[in-house]
C-alpha atoms as a PDB file:
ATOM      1  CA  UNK A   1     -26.816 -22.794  20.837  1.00  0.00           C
ATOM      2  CA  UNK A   2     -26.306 -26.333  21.160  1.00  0.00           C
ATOM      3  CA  UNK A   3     -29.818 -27.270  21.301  1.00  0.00           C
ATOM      4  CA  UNK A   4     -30.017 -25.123  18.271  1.00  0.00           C
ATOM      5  CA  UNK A   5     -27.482 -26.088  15.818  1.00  0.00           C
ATOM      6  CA  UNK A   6     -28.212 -29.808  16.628  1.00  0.00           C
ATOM      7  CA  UNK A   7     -31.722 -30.059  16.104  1.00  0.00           C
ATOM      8  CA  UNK A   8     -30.802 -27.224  12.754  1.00  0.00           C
ATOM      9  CA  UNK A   9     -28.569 -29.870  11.316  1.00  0.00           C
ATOM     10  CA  UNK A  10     -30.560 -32.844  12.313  1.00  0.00           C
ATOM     11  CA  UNK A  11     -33.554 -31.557  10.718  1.00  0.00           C
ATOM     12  CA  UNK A  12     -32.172 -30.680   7.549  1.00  0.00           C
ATOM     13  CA  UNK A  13     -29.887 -33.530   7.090  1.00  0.00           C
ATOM     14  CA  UNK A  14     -33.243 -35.362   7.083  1.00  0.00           C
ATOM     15  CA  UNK A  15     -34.993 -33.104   4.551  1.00  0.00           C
ATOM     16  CA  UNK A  16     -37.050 -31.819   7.624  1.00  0.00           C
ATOM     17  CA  UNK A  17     -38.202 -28.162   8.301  1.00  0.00           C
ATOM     18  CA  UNK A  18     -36.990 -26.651  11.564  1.00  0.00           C
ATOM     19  CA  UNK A  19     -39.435 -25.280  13.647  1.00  0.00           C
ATOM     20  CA  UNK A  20     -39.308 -22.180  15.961  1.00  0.00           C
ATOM     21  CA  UNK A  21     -41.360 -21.877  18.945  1.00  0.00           C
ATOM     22  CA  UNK A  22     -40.719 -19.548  22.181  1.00  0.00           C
ATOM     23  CA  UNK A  23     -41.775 -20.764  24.901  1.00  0.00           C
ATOM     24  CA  UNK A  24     -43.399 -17.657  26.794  1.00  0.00           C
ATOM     25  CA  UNK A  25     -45.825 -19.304  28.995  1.00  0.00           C
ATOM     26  CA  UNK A  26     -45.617 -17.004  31.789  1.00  0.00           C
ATOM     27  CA  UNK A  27     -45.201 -13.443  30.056  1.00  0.00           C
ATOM     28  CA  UNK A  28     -44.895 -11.641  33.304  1.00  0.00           C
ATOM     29  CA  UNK A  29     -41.645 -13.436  33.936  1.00  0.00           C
ATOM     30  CA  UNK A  30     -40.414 -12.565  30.281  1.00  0.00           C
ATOM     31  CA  UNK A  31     -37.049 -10.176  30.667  1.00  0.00           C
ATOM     32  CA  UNK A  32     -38.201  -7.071  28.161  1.00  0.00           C
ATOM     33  CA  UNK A  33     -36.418  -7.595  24.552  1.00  0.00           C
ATOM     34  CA  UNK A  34     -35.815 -11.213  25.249  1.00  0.00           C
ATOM     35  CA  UNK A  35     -37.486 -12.619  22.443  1.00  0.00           C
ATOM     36  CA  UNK A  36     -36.169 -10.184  20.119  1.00  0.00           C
ATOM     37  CA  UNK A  37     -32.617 -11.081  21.436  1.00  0.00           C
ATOM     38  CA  UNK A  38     -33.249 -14.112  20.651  1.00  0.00           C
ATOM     39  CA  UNK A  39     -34.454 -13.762  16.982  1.00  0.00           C
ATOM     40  CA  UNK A  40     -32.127 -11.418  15.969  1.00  0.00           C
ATOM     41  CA  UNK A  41     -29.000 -13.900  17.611  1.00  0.00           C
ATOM     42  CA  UNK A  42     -30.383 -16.755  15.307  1.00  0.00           C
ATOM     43  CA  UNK A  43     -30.308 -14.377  12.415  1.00  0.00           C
ATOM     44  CA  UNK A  44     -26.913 -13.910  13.019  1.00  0.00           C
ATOM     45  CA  UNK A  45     -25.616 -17.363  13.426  1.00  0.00           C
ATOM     46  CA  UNK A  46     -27.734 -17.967   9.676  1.00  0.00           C
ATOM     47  CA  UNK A  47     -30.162 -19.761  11.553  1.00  0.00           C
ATOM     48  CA  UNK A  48     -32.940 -19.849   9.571  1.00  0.00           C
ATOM     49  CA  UNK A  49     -36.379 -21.059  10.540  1.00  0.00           C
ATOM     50  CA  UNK A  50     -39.290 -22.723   8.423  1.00  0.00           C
ATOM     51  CA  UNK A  51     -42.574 -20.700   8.872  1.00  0.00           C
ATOM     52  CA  UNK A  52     -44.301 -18.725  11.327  1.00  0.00           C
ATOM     53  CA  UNK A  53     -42.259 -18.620  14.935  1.00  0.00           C
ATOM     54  CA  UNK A  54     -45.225 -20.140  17.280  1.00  0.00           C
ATOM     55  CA  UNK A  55     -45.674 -18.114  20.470  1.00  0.00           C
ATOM     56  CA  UNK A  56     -46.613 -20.267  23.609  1.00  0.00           C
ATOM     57  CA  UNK A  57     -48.134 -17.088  24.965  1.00  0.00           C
ATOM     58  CA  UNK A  58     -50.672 -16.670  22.339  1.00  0.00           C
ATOM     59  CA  UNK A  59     -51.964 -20.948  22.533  1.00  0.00           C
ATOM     60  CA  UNK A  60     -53.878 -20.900  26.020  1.00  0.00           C
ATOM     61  CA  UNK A  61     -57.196 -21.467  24.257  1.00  0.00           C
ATOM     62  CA  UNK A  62     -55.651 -24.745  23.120  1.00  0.00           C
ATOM     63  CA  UNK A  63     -53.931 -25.510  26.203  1.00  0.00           C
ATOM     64  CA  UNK A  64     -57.728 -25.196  28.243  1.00  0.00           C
ATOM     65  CA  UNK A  65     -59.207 -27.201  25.756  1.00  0.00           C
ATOM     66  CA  UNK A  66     -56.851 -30.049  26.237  1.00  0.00           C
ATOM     67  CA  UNK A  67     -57.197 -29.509  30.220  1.00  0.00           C
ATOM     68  CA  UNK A  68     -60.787 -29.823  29.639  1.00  0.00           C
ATOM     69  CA  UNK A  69     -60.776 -32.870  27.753  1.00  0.00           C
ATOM     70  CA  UNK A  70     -58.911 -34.513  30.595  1.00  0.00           C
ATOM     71  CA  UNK A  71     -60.974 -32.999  33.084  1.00  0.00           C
ATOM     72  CA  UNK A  72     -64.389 -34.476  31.243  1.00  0.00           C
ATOM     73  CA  UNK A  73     -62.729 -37.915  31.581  1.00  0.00           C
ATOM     74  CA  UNK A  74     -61.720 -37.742  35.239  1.00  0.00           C
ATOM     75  CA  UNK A  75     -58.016 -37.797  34.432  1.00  0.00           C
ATOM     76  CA  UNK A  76     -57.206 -34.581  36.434  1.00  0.00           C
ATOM     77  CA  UNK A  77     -58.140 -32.930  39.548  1.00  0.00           C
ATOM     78  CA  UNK A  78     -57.804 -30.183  41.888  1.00  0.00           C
ATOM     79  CA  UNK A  79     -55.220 -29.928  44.236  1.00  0.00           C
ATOM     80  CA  UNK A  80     -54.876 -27.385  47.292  1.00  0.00           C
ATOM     81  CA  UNK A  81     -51.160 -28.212  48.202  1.00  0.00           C
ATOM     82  CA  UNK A  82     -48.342 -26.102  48.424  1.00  0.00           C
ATOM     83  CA  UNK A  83     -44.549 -26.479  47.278  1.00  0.00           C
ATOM     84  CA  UNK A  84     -43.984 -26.445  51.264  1.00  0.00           C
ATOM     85  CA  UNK A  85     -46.781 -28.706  52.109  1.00  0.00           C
ATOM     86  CA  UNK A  86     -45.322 -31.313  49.546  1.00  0.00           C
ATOM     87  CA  UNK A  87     -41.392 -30.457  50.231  1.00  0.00           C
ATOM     88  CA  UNK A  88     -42.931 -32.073  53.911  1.00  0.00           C
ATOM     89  CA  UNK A  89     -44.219 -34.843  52.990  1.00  0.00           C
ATOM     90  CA  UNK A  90     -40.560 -36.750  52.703  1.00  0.00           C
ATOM     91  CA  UNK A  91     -40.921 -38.536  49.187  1.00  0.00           C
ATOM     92  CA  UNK A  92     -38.266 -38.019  47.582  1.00  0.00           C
ATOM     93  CA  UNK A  93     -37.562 -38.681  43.204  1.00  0.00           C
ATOM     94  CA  UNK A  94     -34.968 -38.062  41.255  1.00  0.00           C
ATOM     95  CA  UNK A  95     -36.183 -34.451  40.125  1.00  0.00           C
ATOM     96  CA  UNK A  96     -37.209 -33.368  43.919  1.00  0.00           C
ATOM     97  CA  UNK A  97     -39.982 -33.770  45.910  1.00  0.00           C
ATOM     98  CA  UNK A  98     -42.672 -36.592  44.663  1.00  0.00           C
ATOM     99  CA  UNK A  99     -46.273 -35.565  45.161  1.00  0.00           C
ATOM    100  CA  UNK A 100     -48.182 -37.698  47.950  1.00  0.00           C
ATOM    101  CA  UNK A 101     -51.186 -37.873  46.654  1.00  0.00           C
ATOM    102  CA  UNK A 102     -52.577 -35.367  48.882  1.00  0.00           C
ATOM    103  CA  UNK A 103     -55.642 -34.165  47.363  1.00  0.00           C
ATOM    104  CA  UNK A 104     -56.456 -37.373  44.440  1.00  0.00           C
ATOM    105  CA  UNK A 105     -59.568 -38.078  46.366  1.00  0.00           C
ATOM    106  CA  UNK A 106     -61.074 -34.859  47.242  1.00  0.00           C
ATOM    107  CA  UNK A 107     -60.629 -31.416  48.595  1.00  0.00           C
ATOM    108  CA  UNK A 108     -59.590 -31.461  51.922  1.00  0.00           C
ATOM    109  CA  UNK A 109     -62.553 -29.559  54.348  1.00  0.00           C
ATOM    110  CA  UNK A 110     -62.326 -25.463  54.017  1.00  0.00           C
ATOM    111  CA  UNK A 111     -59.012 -25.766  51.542  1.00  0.00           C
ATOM    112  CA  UNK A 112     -59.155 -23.741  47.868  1.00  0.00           C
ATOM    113  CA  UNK A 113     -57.679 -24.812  44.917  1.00  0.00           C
ATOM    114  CA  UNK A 114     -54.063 -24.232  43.963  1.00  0.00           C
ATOM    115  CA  UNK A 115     -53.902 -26.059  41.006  1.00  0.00           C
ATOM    116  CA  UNK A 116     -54.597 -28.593  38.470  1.00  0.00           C
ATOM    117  CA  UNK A 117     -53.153 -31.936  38.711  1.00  0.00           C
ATOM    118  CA  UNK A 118     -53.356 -35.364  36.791  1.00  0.00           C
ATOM    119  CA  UNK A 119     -53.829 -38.750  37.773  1.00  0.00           C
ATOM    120  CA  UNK A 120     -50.130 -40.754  37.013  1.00  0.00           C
ATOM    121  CA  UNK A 121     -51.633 -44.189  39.012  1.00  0.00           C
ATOM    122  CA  UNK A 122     -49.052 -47.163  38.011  1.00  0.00           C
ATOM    123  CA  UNK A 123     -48.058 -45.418  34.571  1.00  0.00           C
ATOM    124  CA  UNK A 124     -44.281 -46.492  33.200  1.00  0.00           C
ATOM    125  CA  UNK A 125     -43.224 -44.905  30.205  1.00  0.00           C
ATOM    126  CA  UNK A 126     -40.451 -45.997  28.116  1.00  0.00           C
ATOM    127  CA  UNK A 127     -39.021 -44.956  24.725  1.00  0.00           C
ATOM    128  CA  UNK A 128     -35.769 -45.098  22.732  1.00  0.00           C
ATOM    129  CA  UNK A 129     -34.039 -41.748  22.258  1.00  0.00           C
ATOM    130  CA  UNK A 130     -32.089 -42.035  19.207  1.00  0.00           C
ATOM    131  CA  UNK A 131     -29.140 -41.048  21.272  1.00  0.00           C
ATOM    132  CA  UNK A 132     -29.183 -41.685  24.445  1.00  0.00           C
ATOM    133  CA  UNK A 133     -30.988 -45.275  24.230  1.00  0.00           C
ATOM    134  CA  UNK A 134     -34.028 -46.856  26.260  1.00  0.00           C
ATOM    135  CA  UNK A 135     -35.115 -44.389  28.657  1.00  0.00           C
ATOM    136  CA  UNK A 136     -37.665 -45.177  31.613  1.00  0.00           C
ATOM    137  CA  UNK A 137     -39.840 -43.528  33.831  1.00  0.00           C
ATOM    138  CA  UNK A 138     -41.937 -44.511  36.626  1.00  0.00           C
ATOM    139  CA  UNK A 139     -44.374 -41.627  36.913  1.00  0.00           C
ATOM    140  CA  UNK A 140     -46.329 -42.470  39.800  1.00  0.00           C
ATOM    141  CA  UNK A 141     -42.991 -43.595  42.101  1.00  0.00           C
ATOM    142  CA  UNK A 142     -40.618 -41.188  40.341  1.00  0.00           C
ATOM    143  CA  UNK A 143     -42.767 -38.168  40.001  1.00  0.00           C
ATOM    144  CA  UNK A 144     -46.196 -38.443  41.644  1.00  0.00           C
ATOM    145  CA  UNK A 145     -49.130 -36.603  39.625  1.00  0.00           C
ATOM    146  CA  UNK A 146     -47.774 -33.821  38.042  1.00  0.00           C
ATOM    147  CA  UNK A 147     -49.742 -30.068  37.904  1.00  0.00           C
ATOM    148  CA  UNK A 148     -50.917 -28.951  34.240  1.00  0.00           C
ATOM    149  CA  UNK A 149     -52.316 -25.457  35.390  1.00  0.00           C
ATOM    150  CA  UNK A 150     -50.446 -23.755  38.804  1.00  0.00           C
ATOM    151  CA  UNK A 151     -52.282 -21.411  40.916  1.00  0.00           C
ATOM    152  CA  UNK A 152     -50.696 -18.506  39.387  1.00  0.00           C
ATOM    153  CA  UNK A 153     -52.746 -19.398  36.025  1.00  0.00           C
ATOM    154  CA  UNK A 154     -50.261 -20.489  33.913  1.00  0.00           C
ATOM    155  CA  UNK A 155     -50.166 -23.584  32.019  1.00  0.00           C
ATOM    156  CA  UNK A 156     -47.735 -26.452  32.437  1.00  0.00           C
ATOM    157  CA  UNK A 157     -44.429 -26.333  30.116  1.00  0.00           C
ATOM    158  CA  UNK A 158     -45.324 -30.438  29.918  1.00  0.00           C
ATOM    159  CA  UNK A 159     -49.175 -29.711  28.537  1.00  0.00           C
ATOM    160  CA  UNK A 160     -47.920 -26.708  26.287  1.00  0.00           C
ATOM    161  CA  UNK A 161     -45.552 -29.252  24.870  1.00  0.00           C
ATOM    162  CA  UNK A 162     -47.809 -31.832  24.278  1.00  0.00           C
ATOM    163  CA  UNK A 163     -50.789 -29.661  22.586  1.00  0.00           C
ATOM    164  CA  UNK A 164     -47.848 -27.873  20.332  1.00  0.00           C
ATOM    165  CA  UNK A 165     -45.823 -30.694  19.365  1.00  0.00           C
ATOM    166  CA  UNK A 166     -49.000 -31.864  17.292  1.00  0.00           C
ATOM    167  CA  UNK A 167     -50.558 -28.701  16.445  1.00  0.00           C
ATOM    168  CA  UNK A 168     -47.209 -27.820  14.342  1.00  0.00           C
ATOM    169  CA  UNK A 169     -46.714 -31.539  12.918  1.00  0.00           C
ATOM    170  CA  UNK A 170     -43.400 -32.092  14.671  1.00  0.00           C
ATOM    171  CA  UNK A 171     -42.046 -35.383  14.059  1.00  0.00           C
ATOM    172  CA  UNK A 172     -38.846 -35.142  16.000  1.00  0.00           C
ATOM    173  CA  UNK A 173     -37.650 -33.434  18.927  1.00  0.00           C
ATOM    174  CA  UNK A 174     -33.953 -32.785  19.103  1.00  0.00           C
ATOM    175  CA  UNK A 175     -33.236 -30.385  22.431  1.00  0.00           C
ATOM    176  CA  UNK A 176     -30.757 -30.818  25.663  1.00  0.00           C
ATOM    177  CA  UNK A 177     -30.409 -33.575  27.608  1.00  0.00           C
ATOM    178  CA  UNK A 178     -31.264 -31.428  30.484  1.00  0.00           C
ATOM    179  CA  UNK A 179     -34.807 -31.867  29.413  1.00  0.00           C
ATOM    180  CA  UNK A 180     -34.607 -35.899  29.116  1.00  0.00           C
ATOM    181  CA  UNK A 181     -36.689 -36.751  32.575  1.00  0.00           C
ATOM    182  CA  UNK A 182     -39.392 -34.549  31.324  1.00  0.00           C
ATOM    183  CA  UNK A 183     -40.186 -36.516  27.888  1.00  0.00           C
ATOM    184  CA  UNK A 184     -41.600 -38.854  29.737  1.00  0.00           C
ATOM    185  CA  UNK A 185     -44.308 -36.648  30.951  1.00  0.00           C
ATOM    186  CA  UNK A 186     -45.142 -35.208  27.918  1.00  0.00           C
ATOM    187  CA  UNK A 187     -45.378 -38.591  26.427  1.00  0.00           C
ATOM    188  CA  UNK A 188     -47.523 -39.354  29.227  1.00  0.00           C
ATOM    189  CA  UNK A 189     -50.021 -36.450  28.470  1.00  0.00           C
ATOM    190  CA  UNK A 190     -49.870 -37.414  24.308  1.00  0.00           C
ATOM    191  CA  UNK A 191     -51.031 -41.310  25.315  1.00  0.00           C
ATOM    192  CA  UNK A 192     -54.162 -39.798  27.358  1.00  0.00           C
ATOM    193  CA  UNK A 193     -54.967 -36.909  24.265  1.00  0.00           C
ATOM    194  CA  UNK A 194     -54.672 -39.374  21.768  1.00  0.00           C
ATOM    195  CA  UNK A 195     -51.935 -37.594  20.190  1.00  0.00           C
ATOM    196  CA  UNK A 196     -48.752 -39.174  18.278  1.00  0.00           C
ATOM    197  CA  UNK A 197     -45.646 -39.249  20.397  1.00  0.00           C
ATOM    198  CA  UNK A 198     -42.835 -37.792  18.272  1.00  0.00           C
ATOM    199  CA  UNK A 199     -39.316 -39.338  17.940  1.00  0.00           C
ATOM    200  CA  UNK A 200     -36.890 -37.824  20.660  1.00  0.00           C
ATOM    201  CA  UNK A 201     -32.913 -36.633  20.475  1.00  0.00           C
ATOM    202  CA  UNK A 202     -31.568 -35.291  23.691  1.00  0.00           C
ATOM    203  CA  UNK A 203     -28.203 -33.886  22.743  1.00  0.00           C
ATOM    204  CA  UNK A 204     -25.183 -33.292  25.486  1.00  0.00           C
ATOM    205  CA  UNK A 205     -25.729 -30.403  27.306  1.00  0.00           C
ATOM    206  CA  UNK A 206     -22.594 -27.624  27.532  1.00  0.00           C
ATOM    207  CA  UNK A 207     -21.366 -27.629  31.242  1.00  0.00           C
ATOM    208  CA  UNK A 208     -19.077 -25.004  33.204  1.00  0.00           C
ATOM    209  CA  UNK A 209     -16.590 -26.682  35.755  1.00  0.00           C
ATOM    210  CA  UNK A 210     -18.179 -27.192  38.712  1.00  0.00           C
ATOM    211  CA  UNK A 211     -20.671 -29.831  36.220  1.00  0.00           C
ATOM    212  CA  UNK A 212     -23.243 -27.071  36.098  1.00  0.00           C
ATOM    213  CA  UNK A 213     -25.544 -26.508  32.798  1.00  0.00           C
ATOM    214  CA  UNK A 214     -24.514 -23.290  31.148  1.00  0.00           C
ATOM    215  CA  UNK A 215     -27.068 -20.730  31.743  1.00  0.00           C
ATOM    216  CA  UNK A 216     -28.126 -17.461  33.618  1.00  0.00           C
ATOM    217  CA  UNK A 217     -28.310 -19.033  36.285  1.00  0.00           C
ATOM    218  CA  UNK A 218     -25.063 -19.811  36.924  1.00  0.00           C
ATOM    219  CA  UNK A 219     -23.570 -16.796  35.451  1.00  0.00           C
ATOM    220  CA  UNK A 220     -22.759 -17.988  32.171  1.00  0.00           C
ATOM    221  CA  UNK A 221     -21.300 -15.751  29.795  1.00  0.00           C
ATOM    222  CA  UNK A 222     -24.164 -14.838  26.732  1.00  0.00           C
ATOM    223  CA  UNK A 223     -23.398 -16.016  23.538  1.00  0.00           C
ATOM    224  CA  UNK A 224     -22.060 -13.194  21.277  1.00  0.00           C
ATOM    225  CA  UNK A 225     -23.770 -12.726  17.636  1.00  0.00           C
ATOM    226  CA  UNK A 226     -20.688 -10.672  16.103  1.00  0.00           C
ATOM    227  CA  UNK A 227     -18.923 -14.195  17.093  1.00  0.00           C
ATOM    228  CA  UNK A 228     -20.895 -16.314  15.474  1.00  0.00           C
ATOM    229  CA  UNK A 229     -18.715 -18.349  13.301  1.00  0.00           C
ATOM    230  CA  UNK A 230     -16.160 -19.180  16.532  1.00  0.00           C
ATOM    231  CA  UNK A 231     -18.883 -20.092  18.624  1.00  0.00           C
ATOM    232  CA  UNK A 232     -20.452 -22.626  15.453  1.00  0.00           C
ATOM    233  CA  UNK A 233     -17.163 -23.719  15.410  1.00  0.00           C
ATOM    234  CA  UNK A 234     -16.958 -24.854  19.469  1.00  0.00           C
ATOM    235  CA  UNK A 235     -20.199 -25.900  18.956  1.00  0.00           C
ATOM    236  CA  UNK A 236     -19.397 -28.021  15.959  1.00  0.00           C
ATOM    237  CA  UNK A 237     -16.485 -29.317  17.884  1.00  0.00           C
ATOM    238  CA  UNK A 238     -18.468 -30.134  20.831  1.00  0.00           C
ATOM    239  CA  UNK A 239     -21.373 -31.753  18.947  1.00  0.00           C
ATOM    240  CA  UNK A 240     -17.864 -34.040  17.324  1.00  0.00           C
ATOM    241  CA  UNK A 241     -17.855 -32.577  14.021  1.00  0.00           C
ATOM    242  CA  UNK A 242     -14.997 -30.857  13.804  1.00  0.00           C
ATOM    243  CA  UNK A 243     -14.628 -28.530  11.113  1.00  0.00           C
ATOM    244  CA  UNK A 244     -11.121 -28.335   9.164  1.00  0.00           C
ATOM    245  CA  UNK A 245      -9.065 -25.042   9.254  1.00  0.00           C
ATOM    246  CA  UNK A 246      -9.594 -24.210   6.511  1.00  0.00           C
ATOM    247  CA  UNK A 247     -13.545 -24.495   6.945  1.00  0.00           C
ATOM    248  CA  UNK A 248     -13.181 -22.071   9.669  1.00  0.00           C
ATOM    249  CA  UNK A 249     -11.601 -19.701   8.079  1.00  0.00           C
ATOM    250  CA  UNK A 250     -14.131 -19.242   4.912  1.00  0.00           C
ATOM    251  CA  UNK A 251     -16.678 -17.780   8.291  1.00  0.00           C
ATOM    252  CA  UNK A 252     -19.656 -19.169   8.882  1.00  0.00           C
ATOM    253  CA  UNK A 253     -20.976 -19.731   5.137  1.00  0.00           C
ATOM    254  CA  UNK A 254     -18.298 -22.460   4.389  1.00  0.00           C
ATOM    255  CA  UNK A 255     -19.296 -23.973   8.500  1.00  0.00           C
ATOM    256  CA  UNK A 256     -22.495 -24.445   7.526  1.00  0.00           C
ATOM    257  CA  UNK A 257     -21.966 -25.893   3.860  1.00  0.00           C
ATOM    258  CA  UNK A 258     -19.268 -28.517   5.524  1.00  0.00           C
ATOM    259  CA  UNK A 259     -21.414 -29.243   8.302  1.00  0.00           C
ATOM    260  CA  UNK A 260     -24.909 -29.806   6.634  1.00  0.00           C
ATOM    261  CA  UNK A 261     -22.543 -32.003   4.344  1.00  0.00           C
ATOM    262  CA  UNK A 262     -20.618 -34.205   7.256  1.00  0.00           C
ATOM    263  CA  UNK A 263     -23.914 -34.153   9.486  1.00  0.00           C
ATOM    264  CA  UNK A 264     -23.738 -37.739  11.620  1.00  0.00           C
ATOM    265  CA  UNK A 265     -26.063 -38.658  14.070  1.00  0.00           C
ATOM    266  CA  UNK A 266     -23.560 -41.545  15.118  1.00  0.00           C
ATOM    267  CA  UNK A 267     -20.610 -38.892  15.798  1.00  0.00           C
ATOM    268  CA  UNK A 268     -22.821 -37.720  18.867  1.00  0.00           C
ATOM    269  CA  UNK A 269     -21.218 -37.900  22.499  1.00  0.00           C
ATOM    270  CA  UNK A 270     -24.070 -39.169  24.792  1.00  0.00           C
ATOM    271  CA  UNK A 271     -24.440 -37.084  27.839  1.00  0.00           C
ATOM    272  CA  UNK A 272     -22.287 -37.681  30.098  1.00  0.00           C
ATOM    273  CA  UNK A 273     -24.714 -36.328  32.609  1.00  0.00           C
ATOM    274  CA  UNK A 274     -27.830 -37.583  31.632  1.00  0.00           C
ATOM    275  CA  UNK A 275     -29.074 -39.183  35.115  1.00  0.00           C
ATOM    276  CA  UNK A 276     -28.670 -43.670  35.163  1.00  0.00           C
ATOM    277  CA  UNK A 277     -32.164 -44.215  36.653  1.00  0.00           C
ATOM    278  CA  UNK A 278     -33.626 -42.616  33.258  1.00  0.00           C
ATOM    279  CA  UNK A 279     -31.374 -43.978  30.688  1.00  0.00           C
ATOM    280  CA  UNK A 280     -30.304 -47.872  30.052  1.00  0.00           C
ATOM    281  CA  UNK A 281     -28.617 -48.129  26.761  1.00  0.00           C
ATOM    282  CA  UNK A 282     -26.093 -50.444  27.915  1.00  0.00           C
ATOM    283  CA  UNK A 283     -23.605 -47.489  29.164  1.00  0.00           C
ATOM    284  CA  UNK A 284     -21.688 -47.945  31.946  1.00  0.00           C
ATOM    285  CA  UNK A 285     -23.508 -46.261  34.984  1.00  0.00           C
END
């Protein structure tokens, strides 16, 4: 709801359009009224979107077409490793175990492919987020070449991304800042399409704690629609806008007049969180 609000505000603040996308890419894995949860909590919290909501589920055409463009070129290339083979190798990056190189020259004898992966050899990407400063990436040392297709068919969140990103026009992404060390990659994958990179946000992310993201999976309570104007409030709070009393208690009408109204991008906390070897905006470490 963080995420949400944020990049809400942000985007109209701006005279933007907010766009809606679910990210489905692996429908087996999709709990059963998820999506519809999901709708039906941002209709709630007067969350309304601009257009048709974009299902990832439905885009695998366009998803193929980019792997096949990269393929043509010789960016990307079959790999028969497993997560266990990998884990083995010993390299270790920042967001686990860095990919060896295993398979960038070839097959090895008798082994099948597993998946799809491209070639990251000596890239370094850095951008500004308009938050969180310069950002920096070392792909190949950091990450190793990354998989756009896994053996279980399903398409890389980092390619869906890319291909959707400028399929729907977007010309600023404004999500969590658990999601900062995977811009990188995405911008990565827009550089070899030829597509625009968009401008980034990565807001703070809501912990518990123990310092843990608040989610399923670590038992988070679900937000709660018939609660929507407390929980804008918190969130306002959180995001440093904090709402007057007497804001909050007009419900979540007057919230959202006062806040699209005081909207600052300068009254953001930076993550607290967001990992040093990614970010140098001049932040103490």
């Amino acid at each position: 709801m963080v995420a949400a609000v944020g990049s809400y505000l942000d985007a109209k603040s701006h005279g933007g359009t907010w766009a809606l996308r679910i990210d489905n890419l692996d429908p087996p894995r999709v709990a059963p009224g998820a999506t519809d949860s999901i709708l039906r909590c941002l209709e709630k919290f007067q969350l309304a979107w601009d257009g048709e909501v974009v299902f990832q589920s439905t885009r695998t055409a366009a998803y193929q077409d980019a792997l096949d463009q990269l393929r043509t070129r010789g960016l990307v290339y079959a790999c028969a490793c497993s997560r266990k083979e990998i884990g083995d190798a010993g390299l270790a990056g920042p967001e686990g175990p860095v990919y060896p190189g295993t398979c960038r020259n070839g097959l090895p004898h008798g082994r099948a492919v597993r998946s799809w992966r491209v070639r990251t050899a000596d890239a370094r990407i850095e951008f500004t987020d308009l938050l969180q400063g310069r950002v920096h990436q070392d792909l190949d040392r950091e990450i190793g070449d990354f998989v756009l297709f896994r053996s279980d068919r399903v398409y890389a969140y980092h390619l869906a991304c890319a291909v959707d990103d400028h399929a729907q026009g977007i010309t600023h992404v404004i999500r969590g800042a658990d999601l900062l060390a995977s811009t990188p990659r995405q911008i990565y994958l827009q550089k070899l399409l030829g597509l625009p990179t968009p401008a980034y946000l990565h807001l703070p992310i809501a912990l518990n704690a123990a310092g843990e993201k608040l989610s399923k999976q670590t038992l988070a309570r679900a937000i709660e629609p018939e609660q929507a104007a407390d929980t804008l409030a918190d969130v306002l709070r959180f995001l440093k806008h904090s709402p007057p009393d007497e804001v909050c208690l007009g419900g979540i009408a007057a919230l959202w007049r006062w806040a699209a109204e005081n909207w600052k991008r300068d009254r953001l906390p930076v993550s607290a969180d967001t990992p040093a070897a990614y970010r140098n905006n001049g932040a103490p470490s």
